[in-house]
Protein backbone atom coordinates (compact mmCIF):
# COMPACT_ATOMS: atom_id res chain seq x y z
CA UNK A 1 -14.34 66.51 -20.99
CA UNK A 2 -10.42 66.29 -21.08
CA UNK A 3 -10.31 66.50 -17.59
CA UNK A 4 -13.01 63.91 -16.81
CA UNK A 5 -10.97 61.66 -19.05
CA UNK A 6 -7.22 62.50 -17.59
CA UNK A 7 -8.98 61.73 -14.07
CA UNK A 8 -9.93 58.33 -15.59
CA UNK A 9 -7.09 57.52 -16.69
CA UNK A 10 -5.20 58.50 -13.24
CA UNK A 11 -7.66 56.25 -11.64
CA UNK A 12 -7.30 53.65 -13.62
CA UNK A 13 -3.22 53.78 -13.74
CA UNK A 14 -3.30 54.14 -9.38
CA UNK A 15 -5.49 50.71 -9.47
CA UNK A 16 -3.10 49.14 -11.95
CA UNK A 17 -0.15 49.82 -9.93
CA UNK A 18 -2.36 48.78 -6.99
CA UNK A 19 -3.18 45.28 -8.11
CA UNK A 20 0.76 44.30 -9.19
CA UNK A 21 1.52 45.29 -5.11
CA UNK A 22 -1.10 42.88 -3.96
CA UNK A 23 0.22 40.22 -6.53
CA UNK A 24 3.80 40.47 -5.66
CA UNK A 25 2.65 40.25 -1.51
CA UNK A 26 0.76 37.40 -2.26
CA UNK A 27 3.25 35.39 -3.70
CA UNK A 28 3.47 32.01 -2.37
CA UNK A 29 7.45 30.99 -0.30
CA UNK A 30 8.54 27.48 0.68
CA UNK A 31 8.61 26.68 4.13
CA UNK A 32 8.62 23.81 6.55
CA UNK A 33 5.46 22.38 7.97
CA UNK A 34 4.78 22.39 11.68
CA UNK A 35 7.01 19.62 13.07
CA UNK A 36 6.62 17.06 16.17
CA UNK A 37 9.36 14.62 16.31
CA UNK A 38 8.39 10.87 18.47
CA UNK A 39 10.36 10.14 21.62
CA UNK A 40 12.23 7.55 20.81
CA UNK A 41 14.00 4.82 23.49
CA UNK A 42 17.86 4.13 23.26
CA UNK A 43 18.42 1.42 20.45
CA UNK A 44 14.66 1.72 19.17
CA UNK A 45 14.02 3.47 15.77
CA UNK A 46 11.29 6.42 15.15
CA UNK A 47 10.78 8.74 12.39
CA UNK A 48 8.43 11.37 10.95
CA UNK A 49 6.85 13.13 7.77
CA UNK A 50 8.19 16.33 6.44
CA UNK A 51 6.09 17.71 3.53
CA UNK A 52 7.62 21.12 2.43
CA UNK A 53 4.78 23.57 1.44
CA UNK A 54 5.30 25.10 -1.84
CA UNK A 55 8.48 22.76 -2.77
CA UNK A 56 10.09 23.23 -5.92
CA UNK A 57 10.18 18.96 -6.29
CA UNK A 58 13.98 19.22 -6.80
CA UNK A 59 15.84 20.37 -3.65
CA UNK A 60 16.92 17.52 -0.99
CA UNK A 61 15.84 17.60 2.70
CA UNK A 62 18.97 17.13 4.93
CA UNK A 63 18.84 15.95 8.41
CA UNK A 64 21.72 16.02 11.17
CA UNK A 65 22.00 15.76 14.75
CA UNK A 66 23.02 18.88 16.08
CA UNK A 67 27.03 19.78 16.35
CA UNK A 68 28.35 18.53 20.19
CA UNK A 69 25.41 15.82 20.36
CA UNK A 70 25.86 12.76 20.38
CA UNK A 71 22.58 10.99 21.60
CA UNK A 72 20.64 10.17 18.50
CA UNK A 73 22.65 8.02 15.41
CA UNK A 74 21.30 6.62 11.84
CA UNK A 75 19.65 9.59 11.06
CA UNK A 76 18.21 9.00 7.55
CA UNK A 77 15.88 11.08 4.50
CA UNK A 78 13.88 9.60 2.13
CA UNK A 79 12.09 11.16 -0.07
CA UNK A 80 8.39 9.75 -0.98
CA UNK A 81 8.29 8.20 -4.82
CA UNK A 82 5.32 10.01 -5.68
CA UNK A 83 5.54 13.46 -4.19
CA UNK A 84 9.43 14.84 -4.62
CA UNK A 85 7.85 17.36 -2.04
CA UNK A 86 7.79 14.94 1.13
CA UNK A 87 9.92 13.48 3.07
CA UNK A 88 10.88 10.64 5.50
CA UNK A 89 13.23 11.25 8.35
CA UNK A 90 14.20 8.78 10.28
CA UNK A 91 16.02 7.91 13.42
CA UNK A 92 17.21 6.07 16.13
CA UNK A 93 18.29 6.38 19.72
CA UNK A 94 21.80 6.19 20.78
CA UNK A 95 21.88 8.16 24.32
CA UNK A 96 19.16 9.24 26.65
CA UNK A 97 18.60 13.24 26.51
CA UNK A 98 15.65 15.02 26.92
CA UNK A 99 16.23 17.66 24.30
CA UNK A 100 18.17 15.94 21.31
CA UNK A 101 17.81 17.98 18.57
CA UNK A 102 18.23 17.66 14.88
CA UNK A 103 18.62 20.01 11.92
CA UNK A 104 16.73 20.41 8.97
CA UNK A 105 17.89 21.60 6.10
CA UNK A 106 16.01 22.69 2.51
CA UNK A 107 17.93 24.95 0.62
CA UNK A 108 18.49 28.16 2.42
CA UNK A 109 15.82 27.15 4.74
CA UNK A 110 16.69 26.12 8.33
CA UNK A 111 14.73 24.08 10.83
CA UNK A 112 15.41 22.40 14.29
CA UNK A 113 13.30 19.43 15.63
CA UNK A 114 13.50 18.20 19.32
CA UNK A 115 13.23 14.67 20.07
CA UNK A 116 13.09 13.45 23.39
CA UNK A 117 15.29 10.15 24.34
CA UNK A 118 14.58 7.84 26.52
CA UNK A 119 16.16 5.16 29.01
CA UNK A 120 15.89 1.64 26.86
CA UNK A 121 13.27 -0.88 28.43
CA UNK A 122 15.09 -3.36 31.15
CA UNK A 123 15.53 -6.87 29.70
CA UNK A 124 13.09 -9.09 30.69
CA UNK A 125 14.50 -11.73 33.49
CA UNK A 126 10.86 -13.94 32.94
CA UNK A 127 11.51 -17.46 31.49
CA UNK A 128 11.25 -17.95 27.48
CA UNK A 129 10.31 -21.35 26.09
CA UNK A 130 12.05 -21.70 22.34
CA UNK A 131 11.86 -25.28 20.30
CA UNK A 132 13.92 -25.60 17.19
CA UNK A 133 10.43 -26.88 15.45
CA UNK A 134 7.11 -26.68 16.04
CA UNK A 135 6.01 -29.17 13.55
CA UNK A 136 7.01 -32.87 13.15
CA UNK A 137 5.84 -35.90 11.27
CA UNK A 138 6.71 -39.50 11.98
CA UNK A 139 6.04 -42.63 11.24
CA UNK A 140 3.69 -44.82 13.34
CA UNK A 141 6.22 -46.92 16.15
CA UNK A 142 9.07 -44.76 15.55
CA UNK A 143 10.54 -41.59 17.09
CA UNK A 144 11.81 -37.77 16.74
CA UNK A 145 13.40 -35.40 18.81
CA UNK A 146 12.78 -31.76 19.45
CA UNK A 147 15.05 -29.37 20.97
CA UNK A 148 13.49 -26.98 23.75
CA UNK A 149 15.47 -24.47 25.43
CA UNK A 150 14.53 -22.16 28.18
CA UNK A 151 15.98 -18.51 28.44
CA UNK A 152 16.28 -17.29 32.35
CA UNK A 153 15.78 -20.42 33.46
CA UNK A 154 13.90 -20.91 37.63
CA UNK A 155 16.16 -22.63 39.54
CA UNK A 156 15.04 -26.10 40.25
CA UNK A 157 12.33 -25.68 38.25
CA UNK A 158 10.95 -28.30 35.59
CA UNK A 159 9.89 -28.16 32.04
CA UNK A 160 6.07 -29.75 32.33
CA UNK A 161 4.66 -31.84 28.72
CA UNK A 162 0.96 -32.06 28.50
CA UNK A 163 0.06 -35.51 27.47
CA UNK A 164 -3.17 -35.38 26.16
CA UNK A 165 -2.67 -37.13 22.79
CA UNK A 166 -0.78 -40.11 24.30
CA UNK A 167 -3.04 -42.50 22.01
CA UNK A 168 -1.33 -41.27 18.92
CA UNK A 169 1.97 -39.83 20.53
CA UNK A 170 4.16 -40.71 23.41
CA UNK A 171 6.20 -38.27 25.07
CA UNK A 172 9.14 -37.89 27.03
CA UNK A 173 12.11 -34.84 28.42
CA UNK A 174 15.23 -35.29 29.25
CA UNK A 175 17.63 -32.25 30.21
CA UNK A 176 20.35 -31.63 28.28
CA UNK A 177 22.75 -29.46 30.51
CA UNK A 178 23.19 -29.23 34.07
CA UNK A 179 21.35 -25.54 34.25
CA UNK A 180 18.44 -27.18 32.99
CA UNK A 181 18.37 -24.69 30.10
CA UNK A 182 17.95 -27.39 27.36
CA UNK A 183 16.30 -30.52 27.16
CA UNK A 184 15.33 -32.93 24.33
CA UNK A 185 11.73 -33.84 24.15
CA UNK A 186 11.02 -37.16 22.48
CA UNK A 187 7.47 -37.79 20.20
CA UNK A 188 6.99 -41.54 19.73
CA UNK A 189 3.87 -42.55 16.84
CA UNK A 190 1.70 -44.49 18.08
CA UNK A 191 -1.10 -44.59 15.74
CA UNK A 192 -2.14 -42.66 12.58
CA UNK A 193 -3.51 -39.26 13.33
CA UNK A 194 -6.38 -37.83 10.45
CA UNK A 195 -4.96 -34.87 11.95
CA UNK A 196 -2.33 -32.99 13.29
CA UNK A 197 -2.41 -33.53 17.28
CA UNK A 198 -0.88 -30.75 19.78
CA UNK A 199 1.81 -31.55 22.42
CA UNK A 200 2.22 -28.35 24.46
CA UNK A 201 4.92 -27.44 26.66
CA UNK A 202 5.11 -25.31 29.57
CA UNK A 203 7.51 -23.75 32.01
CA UNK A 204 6.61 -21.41 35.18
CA UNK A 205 6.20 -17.97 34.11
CA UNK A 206 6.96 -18.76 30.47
CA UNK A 207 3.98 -18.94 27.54
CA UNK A 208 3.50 -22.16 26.47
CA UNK A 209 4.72 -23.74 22.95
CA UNK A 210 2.84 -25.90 21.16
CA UNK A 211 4.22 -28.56 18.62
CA UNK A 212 2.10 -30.31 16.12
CA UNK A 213 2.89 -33.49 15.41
CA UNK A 214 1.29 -35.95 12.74
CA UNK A 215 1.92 -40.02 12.65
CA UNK A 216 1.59 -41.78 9.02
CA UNK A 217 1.72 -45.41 8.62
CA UNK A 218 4.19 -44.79 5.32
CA UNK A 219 7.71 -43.69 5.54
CA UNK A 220 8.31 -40.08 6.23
CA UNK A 221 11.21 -38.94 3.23
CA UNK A 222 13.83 -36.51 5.18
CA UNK A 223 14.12 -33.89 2.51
């Protein structure tokens, strides 16, 4: 009978032993997620999500472009209000390079991200129609002026005023510079409008603006 029980007791000590092992090996260790940066174009901003698994809610997430690089800049971490665990990295291109990398730091832990950067977009050379308002009010038989300028202007090309309100408005354009980059467009009231009555503008290759103009038979206050 002593025997049986010192074998129990052996047993029973070996699976003791056995089940501290496993719950030391199991422990859960902080590490970084699995990371894929956004390519990001010269002068254009990107960022990503770092959530660190098993994050003690205190440590700070550091991010910097890697020493002798110099094609990424405003690299930024934020770190989200309601989980101290995740984090914001942002930022934005500076030079192109296909394999920009930054480094990630928690702690002791160590992580590199790639980011891809690319050539910026060429400026567009198309036409751009601009008006310094796009809403006006006047009084019936009196006048207002609105500027309109045209970025990468067509040579010897016109700025073109649709007229289709002329019972309530008059129009007219005049340019304003010699490159034909600015002209002053000229609403007239003609009669009271119940509402407000479109006057759109257009330019080749350009989208068309559209100002609204209303006519009142009471004097309009400048405020």
């Amino acid at each position: 009978m002593k025997k049986l029980l010192g074998i129990l007791a052996a047993t029973g000590l070996v699976a003791t032993t056995g089940a501290t092992v496993i719950s030391c090996s199991d422990e859960a260790k902080t590490a970084f997620p699995a990371i894929k940066a956004p390519d990001v174009k010269v002068g254009e901003t990107k960022e990503f999500d770092v959530e660190m698994k098993n994050g003690d809610s205190k440590t700070e997430l550091k991010a910097v472009e890697k020493k002798d690089e110099n094609s990424l800049e405003e690299i930024k971490v934020t770190v989200d209000s309601q989980n101290k665990n995740k984090f914001k990295v942002s930022y934005k291109g500076k030079e192109k390079n296909d394999k920009a990398t930054l480094e990630l730091s928690y702690g002791d832990l160590k992580q590199e991200v790639t980011v891809k950067v690319l050539e910026a977009d060429a400026p567009s050379t198309d036409p751009v129609l601009s008006a310094d308002k796009t809403e006006v009010t006047i009084k019936k038989d009196e006048s207002a002026n609105v500027k309109i300028t045209v970025k990468n202007p067509i040579k010897d090309q016109k700025l073109t005023v649709e007229d289709s309100n002329k019972e309530y408005v008059t129009t007219s354009v005049t340019p304003d510079t010699a490159g034909q980059t600015e002209y002053t467009l000229s609403l007239k009231g003609i009669k009271k409008t119940d509402s407000q009555k479109e006057v759109k503008i257009s330019y080749k290759d350009a989208k068309d603006i559209t100002i609204k103009v209303t006519v009142t038979e009471e004097e309009v206050l400048e405020i």
